[in-house]
Protein backbone atom coordinates (compact mmCIF):
# COMPACT_ATOMS: atom_id res chain seq x y z
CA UNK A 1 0.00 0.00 0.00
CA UNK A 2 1.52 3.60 -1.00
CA UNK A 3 1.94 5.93 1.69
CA UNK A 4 1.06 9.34 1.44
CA UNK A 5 3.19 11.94 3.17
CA UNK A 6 0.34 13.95 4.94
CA UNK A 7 -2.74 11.89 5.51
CA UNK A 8 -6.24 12.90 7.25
CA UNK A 9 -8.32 9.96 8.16
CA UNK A 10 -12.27 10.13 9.05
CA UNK A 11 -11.36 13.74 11.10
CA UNK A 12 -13.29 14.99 13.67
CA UNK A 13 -13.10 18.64 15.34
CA UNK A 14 -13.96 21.86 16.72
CA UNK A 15 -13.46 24.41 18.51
CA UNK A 16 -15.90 24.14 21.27
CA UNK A 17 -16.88 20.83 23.10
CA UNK A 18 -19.67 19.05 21.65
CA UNK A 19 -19.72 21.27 18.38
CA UNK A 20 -18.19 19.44 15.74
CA UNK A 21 -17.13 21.29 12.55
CA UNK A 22 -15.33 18.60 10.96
CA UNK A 23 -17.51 15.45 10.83
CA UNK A 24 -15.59 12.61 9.54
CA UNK A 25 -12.75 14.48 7.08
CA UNK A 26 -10.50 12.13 5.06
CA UNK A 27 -7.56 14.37 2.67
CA UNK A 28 -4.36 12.98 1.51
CA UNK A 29 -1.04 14.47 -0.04
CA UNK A 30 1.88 13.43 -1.66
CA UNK A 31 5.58 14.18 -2.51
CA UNK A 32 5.71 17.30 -4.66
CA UNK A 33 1.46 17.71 -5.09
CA UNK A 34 -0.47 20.64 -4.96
CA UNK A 35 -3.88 19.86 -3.24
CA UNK A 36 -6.22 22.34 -2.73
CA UNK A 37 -9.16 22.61 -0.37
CA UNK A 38 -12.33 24.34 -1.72
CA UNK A 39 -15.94 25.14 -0.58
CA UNK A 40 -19.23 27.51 0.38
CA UNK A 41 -18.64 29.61 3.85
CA UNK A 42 -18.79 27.38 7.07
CA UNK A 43 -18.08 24.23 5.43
CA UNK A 44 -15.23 23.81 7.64
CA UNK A 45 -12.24 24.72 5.45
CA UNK A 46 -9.70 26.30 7.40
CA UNK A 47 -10.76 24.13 10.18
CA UNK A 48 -8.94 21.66 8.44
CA UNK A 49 -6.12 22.92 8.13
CA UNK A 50 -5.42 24.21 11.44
CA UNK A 51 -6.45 20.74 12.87
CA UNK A 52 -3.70 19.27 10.54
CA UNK A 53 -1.55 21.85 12.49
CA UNK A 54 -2.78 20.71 15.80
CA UNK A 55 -4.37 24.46 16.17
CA UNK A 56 -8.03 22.92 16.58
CA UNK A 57 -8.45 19.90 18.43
CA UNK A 58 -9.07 16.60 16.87
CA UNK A 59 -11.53 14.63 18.65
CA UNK A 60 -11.66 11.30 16.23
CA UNK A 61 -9.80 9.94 13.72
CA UNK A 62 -5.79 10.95 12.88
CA UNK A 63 -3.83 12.61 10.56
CA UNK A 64 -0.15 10.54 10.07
CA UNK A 65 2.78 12.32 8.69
CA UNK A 66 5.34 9.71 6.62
CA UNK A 67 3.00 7.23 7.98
CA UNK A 68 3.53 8.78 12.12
CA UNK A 69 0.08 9.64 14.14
CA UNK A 70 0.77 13.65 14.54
CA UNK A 71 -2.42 14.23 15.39
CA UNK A 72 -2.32 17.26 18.21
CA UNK A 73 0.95 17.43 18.18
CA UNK A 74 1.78 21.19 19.95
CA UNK A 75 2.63 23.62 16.52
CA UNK A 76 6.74 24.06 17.39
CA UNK A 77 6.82 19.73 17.09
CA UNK A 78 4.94 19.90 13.62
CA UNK A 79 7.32 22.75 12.42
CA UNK A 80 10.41 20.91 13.64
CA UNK A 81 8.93 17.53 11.82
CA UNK A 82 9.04 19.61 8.37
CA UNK A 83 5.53 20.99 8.36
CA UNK A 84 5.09 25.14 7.55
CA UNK A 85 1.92 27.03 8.28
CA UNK A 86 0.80 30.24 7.27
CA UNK A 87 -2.05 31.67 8.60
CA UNK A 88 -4.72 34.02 6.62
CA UNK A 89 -5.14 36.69 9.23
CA UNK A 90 -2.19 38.27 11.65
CA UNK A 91 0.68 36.62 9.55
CA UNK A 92 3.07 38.80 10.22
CA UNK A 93 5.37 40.75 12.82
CA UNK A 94 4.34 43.97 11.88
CA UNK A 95 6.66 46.03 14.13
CA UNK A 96 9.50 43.83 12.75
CA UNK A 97 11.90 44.42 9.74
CA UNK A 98 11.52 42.29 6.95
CA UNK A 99 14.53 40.32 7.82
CA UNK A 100 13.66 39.83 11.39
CA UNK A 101 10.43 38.34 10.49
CA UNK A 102 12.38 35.59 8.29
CA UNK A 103 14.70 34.97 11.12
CA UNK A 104 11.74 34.56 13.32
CA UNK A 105 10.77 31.66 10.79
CA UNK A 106 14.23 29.72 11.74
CA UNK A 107 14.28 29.89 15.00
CA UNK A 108 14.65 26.03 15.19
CA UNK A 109 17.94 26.20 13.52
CA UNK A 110 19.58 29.95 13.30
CA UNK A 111 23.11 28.55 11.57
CA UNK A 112 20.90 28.20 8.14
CA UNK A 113 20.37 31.61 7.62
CA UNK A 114 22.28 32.21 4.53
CA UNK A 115 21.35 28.92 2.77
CA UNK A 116 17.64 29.35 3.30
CA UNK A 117 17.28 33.01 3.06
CA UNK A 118 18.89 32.74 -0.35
CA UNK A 119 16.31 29.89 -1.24
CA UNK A 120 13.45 32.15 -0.01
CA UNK A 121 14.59 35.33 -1.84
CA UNK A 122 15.35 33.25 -4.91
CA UNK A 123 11.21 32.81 -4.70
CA UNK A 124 10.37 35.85 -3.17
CA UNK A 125 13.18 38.60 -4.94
CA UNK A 126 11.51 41.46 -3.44
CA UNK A 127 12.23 40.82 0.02
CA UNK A 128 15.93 41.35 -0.68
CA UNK A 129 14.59 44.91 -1.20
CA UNK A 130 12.72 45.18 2.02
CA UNK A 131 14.76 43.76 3.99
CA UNK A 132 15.16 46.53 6.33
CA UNK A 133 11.29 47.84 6.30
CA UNK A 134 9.19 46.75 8.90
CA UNK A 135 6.35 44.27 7.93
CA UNK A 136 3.62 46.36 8.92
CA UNK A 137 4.44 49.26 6.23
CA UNK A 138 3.91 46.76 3.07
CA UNK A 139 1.32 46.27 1.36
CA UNK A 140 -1.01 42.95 1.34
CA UNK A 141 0.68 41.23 -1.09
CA UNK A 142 4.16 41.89 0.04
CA UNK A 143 3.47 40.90 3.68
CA UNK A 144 1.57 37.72 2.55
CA UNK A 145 5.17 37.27 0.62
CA UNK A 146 6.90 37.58 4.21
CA UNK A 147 4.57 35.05 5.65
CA UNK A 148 5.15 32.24 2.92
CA UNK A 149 8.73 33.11 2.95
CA UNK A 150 8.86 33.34 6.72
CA UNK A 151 7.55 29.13 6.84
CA UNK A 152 9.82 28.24 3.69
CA UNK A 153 12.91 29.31 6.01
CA UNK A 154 12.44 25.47 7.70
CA UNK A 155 12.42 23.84 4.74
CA UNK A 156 9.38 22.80 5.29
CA UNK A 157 8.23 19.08 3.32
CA UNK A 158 4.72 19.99 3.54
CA UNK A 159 3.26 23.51 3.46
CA UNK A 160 -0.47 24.51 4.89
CA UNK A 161 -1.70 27.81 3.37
CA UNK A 162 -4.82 29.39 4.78
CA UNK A 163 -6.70 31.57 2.02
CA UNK A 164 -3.16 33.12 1.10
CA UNK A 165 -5.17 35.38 -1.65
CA UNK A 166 -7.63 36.70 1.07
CA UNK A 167 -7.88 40.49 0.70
CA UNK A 168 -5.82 41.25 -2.21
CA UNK A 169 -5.99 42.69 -5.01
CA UNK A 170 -6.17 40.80 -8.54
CA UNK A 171 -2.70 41.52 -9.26
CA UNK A 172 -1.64 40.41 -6.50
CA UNK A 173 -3.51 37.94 -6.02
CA UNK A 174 -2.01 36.12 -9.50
CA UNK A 175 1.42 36.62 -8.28
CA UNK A 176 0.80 34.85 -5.04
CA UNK A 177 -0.54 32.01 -6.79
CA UNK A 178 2.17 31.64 -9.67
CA UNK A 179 4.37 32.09 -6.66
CA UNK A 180 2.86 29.10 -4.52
CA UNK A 181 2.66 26.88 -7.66
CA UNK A 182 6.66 27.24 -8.39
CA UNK A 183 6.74 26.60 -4.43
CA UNK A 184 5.19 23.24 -5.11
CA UNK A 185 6.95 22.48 -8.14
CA UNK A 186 9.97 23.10 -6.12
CA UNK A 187 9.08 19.79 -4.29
CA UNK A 188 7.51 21.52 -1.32
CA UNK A 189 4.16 19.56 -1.24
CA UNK A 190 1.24 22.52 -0.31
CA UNK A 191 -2.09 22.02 0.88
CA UNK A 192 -4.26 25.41 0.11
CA UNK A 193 -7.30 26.56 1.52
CA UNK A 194 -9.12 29.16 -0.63
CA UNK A 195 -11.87 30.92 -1.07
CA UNK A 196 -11.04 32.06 -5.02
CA UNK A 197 -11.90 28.66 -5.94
CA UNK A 198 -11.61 29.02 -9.98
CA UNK A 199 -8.28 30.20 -9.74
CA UNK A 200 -7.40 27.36 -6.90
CA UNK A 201 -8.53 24.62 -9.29
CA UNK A 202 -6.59 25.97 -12.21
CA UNK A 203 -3.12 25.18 -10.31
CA UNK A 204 -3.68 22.46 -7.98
CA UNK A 205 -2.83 18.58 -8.68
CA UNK A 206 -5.90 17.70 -7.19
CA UNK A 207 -9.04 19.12 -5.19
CA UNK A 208 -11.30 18.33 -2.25
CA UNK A 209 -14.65 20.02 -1.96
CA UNK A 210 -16.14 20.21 1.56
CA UNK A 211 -19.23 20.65 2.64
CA UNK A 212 -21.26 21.05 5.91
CA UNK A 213 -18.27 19.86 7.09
CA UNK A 214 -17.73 16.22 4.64
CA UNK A 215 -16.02 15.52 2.00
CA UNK A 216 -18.34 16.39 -0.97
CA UNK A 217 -16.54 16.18 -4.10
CA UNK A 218 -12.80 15.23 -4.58
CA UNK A 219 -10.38 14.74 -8.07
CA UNK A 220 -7.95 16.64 -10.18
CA UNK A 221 -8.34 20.27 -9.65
CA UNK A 222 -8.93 20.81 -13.43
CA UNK A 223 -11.80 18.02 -13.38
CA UNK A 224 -13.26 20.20 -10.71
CA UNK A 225 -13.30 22.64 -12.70
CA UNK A 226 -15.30 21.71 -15.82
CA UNK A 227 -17.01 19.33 -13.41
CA UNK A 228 -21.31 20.43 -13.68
CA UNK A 229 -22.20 19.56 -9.81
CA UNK A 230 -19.00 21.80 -8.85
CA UNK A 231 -19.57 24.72 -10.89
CA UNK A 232 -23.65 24.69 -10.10
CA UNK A 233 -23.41 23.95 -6.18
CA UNK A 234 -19.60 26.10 -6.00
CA UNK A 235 -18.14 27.71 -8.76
CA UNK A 236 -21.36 29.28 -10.68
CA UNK A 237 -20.86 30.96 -13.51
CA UNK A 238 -16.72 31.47 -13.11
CA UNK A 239 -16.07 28.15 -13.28
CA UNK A 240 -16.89 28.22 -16.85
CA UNK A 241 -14.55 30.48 -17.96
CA UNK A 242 -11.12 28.97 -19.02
């Protein structure tokens, strides 16, 4: 049997006892995929992903990294096992410079700076030039550049991203996600929560539609796409433009 590096198996969780936003969640990811995470308001999206990141707690089920339970695992553990997170809200150190905010990202291991700061910038070139402004000047985009960049400076093998086009504009918006598809092609494997779902489809390997808190639809995110319950129930109208 295959094993996937990041698996979610029959999830439960919440956020408050006895209220269960998750209701049986399965998701899986491998080596160098892009797998997106799509669906209305409520259905339990980025509660996914921060139970994957031991943020929420899961109350049934598991999720297994290379095959090891990690479920609940505290946050620093996950980030020292190899897996980045990036919030969608409060991403940032606004009172800190640029650089600061990267360093902040390897805290786990300080002596990589100038291997993995040159990785990041190679990505992200503009942070070479802001290196000395403080977060909280940029704009959206750039600071949603400091917060990817911040969890690449681990290394990370797997990389959670929580609506990273929330807010921003359409320019914007297309760089961050040309940027997080060379990310994956890079071999960091990415699982992406967001709420643009056309333009979500378009670059991930494959898709998982939730629902009321279930898995309602899964497949290659360009099935999805073109796929008529999707595009009725989700997508409407956009997701019949090419």
């Amino acid at each position: 049997m295959t094993k996937h590096l990041l698996m979610a198996e029959s999830v439960v969780a919440g956020y408050l006892p006895g209220v269960d936003i998750l209701r049986g969640v399965d998701l899986t990811l491998d080596d160098g995929e892009l797998v997106g995470i799509i669906g209305p308001n409520g259905a339990g999206k980025s509660t996914l992903i921060k139970a994957i990141f031991g943020l929420v707690p899961v109350r049934d089920g598991f999720v297994t990294l290379r095959g090891r339970d990690i479920s609940n695992l505290a946050a620093h553990t996950l980030v020292a096992l190899g897996v980045g997170y990036v919030p969608q809200r409060a991403n940032v150190f606004p009172s800190l410079t640029v650089e600061d905010n990267l360093r902040m990202g390897l805290y786990l291991d300080p002596k990589s700076w100038e291997e993995r700061v040159a990785a990041v910038v190679e990505i992200f070139p503009l942070l070479a030039d802001r290196s000395d402004q403080r977060a909280g000047y940029l704009s959206g985009g750039e600071r949603q550049m400091v917060a990817i960049g911040r969890a690449l400076m681990m290394d990370p093998s797997v990389l959670l991203l929580d609506e990273p086009s929330a807010g921003l504009s359409p320019g914007n918006q297309d760089l961050v996600f040309e940027r997080v598809r060379r990310i994956a092609d890079s071999g960091v494997s990415i699982v992406m929560v967001e709420q643009n779902a056309r333009r979500c489809l378009q670059i991930a390997d494959r898709a998982y539609v939730l629902d009321q808190g279930r898995n309602a639809h899964t497949g290659p995110g360009r099935d999805l796409l073109h796929d008529p319950r999707v595009i009725d129930l989700y997508l409407g109208t956009l997701g019949k433009v090419d």
